[in-house]
C-alpha atoms as a PDB file:
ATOM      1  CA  UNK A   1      -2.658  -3.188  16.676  1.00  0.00           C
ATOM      2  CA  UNK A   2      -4.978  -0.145  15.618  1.00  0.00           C
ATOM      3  CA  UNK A   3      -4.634   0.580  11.860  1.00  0.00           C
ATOM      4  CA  UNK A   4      -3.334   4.513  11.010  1.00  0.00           C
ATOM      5  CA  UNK A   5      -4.800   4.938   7.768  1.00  0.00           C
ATOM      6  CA  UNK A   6      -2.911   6.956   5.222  1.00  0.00           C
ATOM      7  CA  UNK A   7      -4.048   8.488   1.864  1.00  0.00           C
ATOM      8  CA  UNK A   8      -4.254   5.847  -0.936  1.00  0.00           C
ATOM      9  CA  UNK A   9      -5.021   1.994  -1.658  1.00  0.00           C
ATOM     10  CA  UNK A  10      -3.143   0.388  -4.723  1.00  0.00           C
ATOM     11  CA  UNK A  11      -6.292  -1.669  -6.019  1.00  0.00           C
ATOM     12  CA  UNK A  12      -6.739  -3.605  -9.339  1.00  0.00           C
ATOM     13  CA  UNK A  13      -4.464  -1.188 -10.781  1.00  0.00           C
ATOM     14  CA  UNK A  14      -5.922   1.781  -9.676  1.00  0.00           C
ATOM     15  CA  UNK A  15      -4.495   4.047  -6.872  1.00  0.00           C
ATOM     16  CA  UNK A  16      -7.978   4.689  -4.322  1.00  0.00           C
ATOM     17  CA  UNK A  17      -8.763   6.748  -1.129  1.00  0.00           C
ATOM     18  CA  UNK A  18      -7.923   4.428   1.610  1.00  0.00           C
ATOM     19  CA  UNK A  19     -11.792   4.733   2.569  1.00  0.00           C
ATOM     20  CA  UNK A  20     -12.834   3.639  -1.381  1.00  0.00           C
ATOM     21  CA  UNK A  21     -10.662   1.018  -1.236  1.00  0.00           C
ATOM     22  CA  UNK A  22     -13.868  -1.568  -0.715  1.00  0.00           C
ATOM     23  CA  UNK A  23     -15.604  -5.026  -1.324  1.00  0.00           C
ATOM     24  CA  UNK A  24     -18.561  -6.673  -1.957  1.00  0.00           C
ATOM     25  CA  UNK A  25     -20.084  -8.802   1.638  1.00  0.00           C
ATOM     26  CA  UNK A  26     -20.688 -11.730  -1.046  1.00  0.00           C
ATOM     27  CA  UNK A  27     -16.722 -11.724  -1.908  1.00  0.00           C
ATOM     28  CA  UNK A  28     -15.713 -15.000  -2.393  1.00  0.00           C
ATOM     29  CA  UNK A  29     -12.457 -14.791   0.101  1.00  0.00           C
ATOM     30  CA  UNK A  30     -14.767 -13.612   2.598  1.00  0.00           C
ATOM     31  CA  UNK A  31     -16.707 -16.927   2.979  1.00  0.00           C
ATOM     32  CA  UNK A  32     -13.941 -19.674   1.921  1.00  0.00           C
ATOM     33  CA  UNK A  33     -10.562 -17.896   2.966  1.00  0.00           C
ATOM     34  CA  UNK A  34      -9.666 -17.381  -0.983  1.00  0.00           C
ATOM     35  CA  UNK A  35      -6.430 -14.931  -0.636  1.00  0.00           C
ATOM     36  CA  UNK A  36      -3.096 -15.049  -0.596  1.00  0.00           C
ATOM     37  CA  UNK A  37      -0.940 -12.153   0.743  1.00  0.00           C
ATOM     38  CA  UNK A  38       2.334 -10.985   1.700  1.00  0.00           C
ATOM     39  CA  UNK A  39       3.343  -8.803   4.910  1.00  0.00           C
ATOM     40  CA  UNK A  40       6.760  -6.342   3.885  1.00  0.00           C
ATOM     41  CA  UNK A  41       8.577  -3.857   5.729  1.00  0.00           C
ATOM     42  CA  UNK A  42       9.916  -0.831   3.984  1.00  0.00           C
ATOM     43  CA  UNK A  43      12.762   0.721   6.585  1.00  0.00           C
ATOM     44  CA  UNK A  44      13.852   4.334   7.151  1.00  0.00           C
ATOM     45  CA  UNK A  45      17.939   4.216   6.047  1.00  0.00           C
ATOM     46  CA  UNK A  46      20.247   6.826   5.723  1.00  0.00           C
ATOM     47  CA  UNK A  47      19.944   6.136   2.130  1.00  0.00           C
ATOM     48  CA  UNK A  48      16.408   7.101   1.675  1.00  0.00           C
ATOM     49  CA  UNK A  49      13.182   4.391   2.633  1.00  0.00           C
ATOM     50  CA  UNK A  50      13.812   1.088   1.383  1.00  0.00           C
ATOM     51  CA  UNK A  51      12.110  -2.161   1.468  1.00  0.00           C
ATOM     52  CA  UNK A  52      13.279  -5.410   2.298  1.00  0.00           C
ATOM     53  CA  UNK A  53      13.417  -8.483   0.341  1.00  0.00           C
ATOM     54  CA  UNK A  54      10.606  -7.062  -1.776  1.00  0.00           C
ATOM     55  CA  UNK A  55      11.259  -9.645  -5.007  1.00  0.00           C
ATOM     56  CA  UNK A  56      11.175 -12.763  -2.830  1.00  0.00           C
ATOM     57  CA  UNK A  57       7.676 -11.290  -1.241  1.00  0.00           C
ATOM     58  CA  UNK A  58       6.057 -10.745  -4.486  1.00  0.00           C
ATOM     59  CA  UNK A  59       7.205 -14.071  -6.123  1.00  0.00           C
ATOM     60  CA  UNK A  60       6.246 -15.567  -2.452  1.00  0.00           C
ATOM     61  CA  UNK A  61       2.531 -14.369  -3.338  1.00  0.00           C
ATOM     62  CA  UNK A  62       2.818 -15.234  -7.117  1.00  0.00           C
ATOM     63  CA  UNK A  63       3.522 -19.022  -5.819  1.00  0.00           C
ATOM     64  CA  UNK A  64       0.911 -18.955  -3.544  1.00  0.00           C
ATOM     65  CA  UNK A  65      -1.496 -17.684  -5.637  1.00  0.00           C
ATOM     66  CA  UNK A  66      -0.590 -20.741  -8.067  1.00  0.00           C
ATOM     67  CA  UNK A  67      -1.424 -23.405  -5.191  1.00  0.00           C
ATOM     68  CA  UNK A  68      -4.578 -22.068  -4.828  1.00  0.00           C
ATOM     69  CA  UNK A  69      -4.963 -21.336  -8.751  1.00  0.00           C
ATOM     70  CA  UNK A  70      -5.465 -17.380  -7.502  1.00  0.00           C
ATOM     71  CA  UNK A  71      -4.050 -16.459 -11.126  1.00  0.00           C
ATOM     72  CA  UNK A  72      -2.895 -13.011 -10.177  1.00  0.00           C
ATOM     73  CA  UNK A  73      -3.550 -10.766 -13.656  1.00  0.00           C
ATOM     74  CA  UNK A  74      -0.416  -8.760 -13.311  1.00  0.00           C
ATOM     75  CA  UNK A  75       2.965  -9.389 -13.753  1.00  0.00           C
ATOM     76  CA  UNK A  76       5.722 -10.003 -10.638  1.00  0.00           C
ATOM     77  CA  UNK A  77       7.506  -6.847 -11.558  1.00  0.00           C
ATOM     78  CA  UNK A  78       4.235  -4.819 -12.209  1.00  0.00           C
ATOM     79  CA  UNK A  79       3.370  -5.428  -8.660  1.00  0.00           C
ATOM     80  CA  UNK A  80       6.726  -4.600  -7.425  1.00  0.00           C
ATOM     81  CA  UNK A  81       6.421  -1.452  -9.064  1.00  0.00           C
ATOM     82  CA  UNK A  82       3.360  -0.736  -7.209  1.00  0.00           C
ATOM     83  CA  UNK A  83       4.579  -2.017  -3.542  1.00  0.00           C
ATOM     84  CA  UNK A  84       7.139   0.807  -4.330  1.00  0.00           C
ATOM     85  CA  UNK A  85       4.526   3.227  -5.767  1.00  0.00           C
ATOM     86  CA  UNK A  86       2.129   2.827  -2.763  1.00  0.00           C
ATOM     87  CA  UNK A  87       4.651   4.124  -0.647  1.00  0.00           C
ATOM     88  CA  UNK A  88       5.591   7.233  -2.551  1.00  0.00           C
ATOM     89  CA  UNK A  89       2.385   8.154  -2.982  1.00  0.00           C
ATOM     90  CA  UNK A  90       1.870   8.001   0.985  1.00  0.00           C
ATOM     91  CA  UNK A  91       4.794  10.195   1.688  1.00  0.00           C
ATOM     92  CA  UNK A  92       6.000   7.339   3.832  1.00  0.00           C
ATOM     93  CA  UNK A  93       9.311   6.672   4.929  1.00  0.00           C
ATOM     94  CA  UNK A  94       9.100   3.575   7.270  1.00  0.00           C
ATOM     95  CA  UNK A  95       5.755   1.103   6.809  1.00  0.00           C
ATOM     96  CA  UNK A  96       4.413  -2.377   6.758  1.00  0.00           C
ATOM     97  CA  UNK A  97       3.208  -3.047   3.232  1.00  0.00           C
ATOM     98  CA  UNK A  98       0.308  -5.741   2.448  1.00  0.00           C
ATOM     99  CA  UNK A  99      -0.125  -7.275  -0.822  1.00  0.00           C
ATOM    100  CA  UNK A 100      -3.455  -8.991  -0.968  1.00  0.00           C
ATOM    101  CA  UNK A 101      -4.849 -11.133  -3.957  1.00  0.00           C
ATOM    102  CA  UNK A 102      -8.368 -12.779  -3.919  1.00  0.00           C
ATOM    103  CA  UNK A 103     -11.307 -14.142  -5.414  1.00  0.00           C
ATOM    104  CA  UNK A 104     -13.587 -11.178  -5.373  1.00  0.00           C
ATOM    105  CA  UNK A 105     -17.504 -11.024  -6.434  1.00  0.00           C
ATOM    106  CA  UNK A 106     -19.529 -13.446  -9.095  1.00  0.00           C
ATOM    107  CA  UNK A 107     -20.193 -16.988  -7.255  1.00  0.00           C
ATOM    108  CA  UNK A 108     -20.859 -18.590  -4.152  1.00  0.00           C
ATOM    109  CA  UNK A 109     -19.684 -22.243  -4.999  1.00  0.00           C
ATOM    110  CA  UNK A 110     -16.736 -23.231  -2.882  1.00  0.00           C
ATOM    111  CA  UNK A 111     -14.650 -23.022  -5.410  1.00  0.00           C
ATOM    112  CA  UNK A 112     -15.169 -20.009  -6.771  1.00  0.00           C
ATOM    113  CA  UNK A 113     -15.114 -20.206 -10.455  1.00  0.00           C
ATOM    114  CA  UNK A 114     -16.301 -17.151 -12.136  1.00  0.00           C
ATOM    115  CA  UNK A 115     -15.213 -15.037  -9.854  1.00  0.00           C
ATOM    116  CA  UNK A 116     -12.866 -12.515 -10.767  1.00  0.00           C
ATOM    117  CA  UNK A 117      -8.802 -12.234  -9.422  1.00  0.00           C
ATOM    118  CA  UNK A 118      -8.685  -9.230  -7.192  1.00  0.00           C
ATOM    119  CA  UNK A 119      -5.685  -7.416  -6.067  1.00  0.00           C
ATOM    120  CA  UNK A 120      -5.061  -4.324  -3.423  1.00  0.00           C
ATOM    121  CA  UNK A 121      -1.611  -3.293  -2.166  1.00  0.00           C
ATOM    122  CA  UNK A 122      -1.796  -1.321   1.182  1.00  0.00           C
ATOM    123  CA  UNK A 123       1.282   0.709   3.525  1.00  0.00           C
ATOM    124  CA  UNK A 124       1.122   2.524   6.159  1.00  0.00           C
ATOM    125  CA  UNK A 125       3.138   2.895   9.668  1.00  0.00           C
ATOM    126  CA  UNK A 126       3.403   0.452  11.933  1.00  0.00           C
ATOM    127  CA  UNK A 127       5.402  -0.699  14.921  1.00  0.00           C
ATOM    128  CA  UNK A 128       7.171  -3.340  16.808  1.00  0.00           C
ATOM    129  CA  UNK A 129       4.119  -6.279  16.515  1.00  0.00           C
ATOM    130  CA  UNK A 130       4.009  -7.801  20.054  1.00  0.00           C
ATOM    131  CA  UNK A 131       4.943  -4.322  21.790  1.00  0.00           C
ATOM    132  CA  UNK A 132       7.426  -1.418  21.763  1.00  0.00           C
ATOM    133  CA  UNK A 133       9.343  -3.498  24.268  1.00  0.00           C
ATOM    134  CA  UNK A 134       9.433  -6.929  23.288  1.00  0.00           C
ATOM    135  CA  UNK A 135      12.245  -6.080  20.910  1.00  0.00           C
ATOM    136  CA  UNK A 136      14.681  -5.114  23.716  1.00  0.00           C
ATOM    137  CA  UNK A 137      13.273  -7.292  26.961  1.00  0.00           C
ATOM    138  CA  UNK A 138      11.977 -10.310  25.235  1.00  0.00           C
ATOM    139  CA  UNK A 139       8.514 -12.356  25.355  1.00  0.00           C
ATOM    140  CA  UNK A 140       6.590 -14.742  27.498  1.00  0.00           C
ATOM    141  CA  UNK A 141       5.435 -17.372  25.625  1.00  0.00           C
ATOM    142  CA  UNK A 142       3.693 -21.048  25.858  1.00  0.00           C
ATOM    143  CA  UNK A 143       3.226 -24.100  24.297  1.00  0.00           C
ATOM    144  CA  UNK A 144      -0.480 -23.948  22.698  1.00  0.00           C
ATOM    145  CA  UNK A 145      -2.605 -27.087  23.052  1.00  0.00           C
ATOM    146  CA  UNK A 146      -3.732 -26.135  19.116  1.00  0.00           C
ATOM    147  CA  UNK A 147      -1.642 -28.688  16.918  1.00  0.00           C
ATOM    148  CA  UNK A 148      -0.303 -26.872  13.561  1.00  0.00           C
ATOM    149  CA  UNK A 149      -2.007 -28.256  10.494  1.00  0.00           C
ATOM    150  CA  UNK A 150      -1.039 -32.068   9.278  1.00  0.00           C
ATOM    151  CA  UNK A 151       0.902 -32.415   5.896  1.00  0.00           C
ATOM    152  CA  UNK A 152      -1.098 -33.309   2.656  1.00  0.00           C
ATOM    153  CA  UNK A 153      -4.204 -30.762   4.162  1.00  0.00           C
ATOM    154  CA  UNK A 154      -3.664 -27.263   4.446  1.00  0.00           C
ATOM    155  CA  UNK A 155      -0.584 -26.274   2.387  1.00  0.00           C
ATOM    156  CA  UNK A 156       1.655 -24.157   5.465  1.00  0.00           C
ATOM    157  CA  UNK A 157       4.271 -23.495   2.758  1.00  0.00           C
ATOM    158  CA  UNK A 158       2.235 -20.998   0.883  1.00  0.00           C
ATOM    159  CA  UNK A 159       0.749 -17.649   2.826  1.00  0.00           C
ATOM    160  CA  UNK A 160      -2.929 -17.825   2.333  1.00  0.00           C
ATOM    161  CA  UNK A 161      -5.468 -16.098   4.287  1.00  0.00           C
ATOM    162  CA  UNK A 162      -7.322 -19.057   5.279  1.00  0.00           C
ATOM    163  CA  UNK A 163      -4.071 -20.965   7.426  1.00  0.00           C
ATOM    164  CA  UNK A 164      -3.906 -18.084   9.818  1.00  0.00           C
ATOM    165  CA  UNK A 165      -7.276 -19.787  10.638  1.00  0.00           C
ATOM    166  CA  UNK A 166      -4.971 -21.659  12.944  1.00  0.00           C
ATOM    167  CA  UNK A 167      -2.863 -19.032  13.707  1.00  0.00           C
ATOM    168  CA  UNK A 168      -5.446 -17.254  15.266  1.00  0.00           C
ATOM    169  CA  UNK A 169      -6.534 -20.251  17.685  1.00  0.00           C
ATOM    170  CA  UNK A 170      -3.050 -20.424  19.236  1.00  0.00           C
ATOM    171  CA  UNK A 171      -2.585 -16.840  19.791  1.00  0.00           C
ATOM    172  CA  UNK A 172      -6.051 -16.142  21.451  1.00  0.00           C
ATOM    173  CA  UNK A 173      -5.506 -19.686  24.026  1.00  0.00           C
ATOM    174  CA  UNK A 174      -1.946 -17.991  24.525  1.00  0.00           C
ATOM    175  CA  UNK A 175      -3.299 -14.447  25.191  1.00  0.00           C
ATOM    176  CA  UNK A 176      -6.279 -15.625  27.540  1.00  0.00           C
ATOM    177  CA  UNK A 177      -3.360 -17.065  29.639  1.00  0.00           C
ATOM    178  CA  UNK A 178      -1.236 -13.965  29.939  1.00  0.00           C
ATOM    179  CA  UNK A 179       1.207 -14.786  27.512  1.00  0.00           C
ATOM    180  CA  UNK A 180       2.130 -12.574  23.734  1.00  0.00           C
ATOM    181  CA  UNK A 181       2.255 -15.518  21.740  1.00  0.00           C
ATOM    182  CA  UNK A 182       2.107 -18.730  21.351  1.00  0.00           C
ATOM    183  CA  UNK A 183       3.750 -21.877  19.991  1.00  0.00           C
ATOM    184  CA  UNK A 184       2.406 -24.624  18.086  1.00  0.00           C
ATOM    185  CA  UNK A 185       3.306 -28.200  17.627  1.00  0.00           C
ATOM    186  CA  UNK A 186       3.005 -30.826  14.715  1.00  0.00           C
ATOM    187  CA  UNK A 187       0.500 -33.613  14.484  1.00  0.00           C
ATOM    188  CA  UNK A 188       3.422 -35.641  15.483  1.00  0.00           C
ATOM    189  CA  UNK A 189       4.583 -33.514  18.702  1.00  0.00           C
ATOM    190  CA  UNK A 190       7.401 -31.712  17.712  1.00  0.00           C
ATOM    191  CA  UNK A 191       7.896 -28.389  17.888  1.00  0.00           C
ATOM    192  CA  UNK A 192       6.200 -26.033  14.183  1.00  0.00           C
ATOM    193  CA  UNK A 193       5.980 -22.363  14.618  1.00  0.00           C
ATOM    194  CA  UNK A 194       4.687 -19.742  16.239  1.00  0.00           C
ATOM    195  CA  UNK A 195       1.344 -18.229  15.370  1.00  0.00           C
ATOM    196  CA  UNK A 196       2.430 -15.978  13.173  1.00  0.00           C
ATOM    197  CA  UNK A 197       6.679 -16.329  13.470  1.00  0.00           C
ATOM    198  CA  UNK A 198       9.538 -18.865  12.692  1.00  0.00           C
ATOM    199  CA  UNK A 199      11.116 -20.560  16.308  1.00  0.00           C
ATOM    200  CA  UNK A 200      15.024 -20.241  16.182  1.00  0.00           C
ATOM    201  CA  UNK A 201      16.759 -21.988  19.294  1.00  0.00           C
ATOM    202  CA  UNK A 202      19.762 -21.486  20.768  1.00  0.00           C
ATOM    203  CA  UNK A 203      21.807 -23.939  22.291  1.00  0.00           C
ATOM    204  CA  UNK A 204      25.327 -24.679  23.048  1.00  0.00           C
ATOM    205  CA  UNK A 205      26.338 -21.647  20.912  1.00  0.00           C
ATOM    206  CA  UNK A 206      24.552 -23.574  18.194  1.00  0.00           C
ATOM    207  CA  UNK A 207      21.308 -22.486  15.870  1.00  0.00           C
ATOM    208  CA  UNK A 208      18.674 -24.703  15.695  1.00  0.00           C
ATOM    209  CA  UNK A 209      15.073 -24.253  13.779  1.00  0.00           C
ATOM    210  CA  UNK A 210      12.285 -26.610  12.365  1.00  0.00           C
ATOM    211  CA  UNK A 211      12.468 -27.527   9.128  1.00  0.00           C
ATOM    212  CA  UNK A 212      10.175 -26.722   6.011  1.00  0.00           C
ATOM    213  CA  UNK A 213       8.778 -30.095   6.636  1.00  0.00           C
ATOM    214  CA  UNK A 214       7.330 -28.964  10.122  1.00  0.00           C
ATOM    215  CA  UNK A 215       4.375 -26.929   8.895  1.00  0.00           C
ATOM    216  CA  UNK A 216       5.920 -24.282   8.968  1.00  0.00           C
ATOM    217  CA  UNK A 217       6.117 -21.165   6.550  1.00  0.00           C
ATOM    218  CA  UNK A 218       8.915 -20.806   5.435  1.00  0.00           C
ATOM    219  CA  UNK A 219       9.366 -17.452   6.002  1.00  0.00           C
ATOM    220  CA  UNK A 220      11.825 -15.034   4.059  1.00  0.00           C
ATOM    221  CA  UNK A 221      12.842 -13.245   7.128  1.00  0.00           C
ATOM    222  CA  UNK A 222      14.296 -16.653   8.867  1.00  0.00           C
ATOM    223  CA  UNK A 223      16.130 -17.052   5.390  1.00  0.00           C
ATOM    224  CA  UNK A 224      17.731 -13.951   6.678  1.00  0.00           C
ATOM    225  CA  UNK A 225      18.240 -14.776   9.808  1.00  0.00           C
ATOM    226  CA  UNK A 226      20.089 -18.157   8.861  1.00  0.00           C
ATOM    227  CA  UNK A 227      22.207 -16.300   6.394  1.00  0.00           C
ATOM    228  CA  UNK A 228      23.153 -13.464   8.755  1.00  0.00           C
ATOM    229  CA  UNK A 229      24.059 -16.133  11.620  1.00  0.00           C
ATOM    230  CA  UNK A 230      26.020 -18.115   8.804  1.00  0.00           C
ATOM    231  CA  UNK A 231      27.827 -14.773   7.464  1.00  0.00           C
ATOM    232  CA  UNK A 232      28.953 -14.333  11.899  1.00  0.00           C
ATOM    233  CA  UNK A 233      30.283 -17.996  12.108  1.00  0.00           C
ATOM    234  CA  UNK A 234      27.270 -19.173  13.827  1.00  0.00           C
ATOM    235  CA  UNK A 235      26.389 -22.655  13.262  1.00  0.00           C
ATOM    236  CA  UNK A 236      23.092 -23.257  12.064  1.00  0.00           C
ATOM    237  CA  UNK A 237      20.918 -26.685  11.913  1.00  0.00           C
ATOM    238  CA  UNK A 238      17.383 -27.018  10.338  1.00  0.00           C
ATOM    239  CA  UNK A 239      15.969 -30.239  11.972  1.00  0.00           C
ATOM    240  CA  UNK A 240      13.035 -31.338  13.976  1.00  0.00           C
ATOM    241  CA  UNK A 241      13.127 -30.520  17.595  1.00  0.00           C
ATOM    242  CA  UNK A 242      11.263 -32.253  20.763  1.00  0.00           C
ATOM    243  CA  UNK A 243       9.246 -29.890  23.115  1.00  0.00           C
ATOM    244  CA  UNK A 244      11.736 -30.584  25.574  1.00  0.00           C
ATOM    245  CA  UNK A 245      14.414 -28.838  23.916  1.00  0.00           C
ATOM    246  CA  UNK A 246      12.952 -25.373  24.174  1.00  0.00           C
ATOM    247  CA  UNK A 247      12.999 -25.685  28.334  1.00  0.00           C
ATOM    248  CA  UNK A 248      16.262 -26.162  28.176  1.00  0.00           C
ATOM    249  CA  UNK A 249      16.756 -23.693  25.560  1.00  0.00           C
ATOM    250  CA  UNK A 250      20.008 -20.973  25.972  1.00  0.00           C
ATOM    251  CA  UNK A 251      18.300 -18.771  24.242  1.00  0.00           C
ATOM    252  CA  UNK A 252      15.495 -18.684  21.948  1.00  0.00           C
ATOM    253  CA  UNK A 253      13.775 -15.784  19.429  1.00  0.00           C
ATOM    254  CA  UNK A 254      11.215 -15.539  17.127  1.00  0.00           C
ATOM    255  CA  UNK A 255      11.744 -14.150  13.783  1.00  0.00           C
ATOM    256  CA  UNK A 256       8.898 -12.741  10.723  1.00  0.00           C
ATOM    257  CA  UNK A 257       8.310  -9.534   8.753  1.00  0.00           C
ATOM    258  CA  UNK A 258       5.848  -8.644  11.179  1.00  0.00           C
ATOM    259  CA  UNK A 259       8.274  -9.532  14.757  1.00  0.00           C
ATOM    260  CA  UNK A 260      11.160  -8.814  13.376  1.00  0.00           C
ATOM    261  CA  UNK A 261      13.606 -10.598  15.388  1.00  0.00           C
ATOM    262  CA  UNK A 262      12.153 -10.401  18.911  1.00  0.00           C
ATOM    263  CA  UNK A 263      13.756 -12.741  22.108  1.00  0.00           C
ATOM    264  CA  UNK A 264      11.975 -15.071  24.057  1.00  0.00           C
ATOM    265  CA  UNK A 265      12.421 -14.985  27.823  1.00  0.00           C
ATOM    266  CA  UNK A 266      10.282 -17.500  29.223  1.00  0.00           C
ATOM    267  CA  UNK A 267       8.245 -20.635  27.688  1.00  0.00           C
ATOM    268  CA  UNK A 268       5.423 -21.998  29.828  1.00  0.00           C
ATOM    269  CA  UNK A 269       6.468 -19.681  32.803  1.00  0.00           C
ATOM    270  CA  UNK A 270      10.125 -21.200  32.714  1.00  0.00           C
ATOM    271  CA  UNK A 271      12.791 -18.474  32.343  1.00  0.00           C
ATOM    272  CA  UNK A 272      14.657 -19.378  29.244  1.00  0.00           C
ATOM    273  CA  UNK A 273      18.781 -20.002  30.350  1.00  0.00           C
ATOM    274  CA  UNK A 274      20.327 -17.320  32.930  1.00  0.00           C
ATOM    275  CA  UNK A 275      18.119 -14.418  30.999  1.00  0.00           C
ATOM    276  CA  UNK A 276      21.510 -13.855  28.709  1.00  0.00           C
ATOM    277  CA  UNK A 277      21.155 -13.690  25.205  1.00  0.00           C
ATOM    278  CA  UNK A 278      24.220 -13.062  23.207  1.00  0.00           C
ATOM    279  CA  UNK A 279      23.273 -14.712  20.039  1.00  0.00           C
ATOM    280  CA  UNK A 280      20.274 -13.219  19.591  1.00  0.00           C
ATOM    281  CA  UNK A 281      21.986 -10.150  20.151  1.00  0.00           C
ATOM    282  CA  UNK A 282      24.337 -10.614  18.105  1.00  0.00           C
ATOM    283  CA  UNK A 283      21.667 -11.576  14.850  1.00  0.00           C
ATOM    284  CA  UNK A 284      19.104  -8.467  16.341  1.00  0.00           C
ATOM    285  CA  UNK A 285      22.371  -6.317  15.718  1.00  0.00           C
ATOM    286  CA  UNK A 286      23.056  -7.356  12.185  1.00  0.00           C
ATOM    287  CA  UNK A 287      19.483  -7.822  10.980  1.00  0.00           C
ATOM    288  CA  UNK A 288      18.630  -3.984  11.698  1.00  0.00           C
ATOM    289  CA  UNK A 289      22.113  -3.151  11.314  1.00  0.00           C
ATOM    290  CA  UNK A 290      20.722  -3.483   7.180  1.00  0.00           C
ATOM    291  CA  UNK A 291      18.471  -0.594   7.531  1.00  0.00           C
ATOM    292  CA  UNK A 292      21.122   1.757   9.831  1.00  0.00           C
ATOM    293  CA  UNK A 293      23.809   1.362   7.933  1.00  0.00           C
ATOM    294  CA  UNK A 294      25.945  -0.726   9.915  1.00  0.00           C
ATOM    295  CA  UNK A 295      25.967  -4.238   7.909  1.00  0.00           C
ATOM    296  CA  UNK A 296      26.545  -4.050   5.116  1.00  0.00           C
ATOM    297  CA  UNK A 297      23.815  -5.366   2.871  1.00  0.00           C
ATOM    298  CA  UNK A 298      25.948  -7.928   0.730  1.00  0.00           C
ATOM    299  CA  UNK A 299      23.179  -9.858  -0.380  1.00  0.00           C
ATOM    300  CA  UNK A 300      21.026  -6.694  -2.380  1.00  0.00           C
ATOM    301  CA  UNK A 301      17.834  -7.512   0.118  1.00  0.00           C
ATOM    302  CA  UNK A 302      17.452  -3.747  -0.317  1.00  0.00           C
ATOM    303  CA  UNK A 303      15.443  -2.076  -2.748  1.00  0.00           C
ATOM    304  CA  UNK A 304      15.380   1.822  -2.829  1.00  0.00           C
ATOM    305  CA  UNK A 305      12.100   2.883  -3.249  1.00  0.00           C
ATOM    306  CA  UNK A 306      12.441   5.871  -5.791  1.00  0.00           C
ATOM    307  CA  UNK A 307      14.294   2.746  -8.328  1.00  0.00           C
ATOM    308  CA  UNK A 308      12.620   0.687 -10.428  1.00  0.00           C
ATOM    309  CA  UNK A 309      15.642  -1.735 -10.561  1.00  0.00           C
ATOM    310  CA  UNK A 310      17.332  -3.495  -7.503  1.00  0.00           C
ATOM    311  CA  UNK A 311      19.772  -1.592  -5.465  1.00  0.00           C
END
């Protein structure tokens, strides 16, 4: 999706004309993938914008960053301050905010000591990730022939730049075939992530997703997801699942910042269950029933943008 610039770039404590808002070619990240970053949605609510889970995304990056020892030279709250900042400033009321921290200019070794700890914060609009649609009619999908990364390699628990590396390689074999995404298995066969989304899986009025132990990220929004179906009465089980399961699947969805919750119609050209989808329905409802008022938001995932406390 095309970027729509706006007016200013948080960077290294600084707020810069999103055209300033520049690198050096010789930046260390560039060459060896050394960043960590967050992706955050701020929402448009009758209360005023707000974004969601904002703490848990900064401490997200701040944990990355530690993996990779990208010591970030700002405090957690400091840089929620200036998520919240970047979006006053930009007179925006609905956006996609990216946190970025990297190892900027001063060596070329692989490991990058010397080089200093930069950090940019960037929000502007942006819509529904696989299509305006997709939200409403579902996704076709396939199995990728790209394995996820093997434990004890790449770290998939932490967000860094250079995992989506992988990412990348599943979702360009599953676009070349006609499908929006695709999904990627284990080393050992059994079904990770998406390229860029948690895999939830309906069956037998029962939730089912991989476990943290699948390579998979984590992710904050299918934390959500597990305590909004939990909140409904849904069942919910985190355990490995065989490639088989998904065909005969009732329902299935992806969830992430960036796709939401969006429904999955078809896997490898086979229509997932009769084409029904109550569940997800049901968890689409409540999920942006946060940012229209309708559920309530008994958890405080929302943070008022004007505040400089939780809300």
């Amino acid at each position: 999706m095309a970027l729509t610039p706006t007016k200013f770039i948080w960077m290294n404590g600084e707020l810069k004309p999103w055209a300033d808002a520049t690198t050096h070619v010789l930046t260390h990240a560039l060459h060896y993938g050394s960043a960590v970053f967050e992706g955050i949605r701020c929402y448009d609510t009758p209360s005023g914008p707000q974004i969601f889970r904002l703490d848990e995304h900064i401490t997200r990056l701040f944990h990355s960053g530690r993996v990779y020892q990208i010591d970030i030279p700002y405090e957690v709250q400091e840089i929620i301050d200036a998520s919240k900042e970047i979006i006053r400033v930009n007179d925006l009321k609905s956006a996609y905010i990216r946190p970025l921290a990297y190892k900027g200019y001063g060596s070329i070794g692989v490991v990058g000591e010397g080089s200093p700890i930069d950090i940019a914060i960037a929000a502007f609009p942006w819509g529904a990730y696989l299509g305006e649609d997709s939200l409403k009619d579902g996704i076709d999908v396939c199995i990728s022939s790209w394995q996820r990364l093997a434990p004890n390699t790449v770290p998939t628990g932490v967000k860094a730049a250079g995992n989506y590396l992988s990412s990348q390689l599943i979702s360009l074999e599953a676009k070349s075939r006609g499908f929006a995404e695709g999904i990627g298995l284990g080393t050992d066969g059994l079904v990770s992530e998406g390229a860029g989304e948690n895999l939830f899986v309906v069956y037998k009025d029962t939730l089912y997703t991989p476990p943290s132990s699948a390579s998979i990220l984590s992710g904050i929004t299918r934390d959500s997801v597990i305590s909004l179906a939990k909140d409904m009465g849904i069942a919910v089980v985190e355990q490995t699942l065989p490639r088989e399961m998904l065909y005969i699947a009732d329902e299935m969805f992806f969830s992430g910042t960036a796709v939401e919750i969006t429904p999955i119609r078809s896997i490898d050209r086979l229509s997932i269950g009769t084409g029904s989808r109550p569940i997800t329905s049901r968890i689409q409802d409540a999920f942006f029933g946060l940012f229209n008022g309708k559920t309530e938001d008994k958890w405080g995932w929302l943070q008022p943008v004007g505040a400089d406390s939780k809300g």
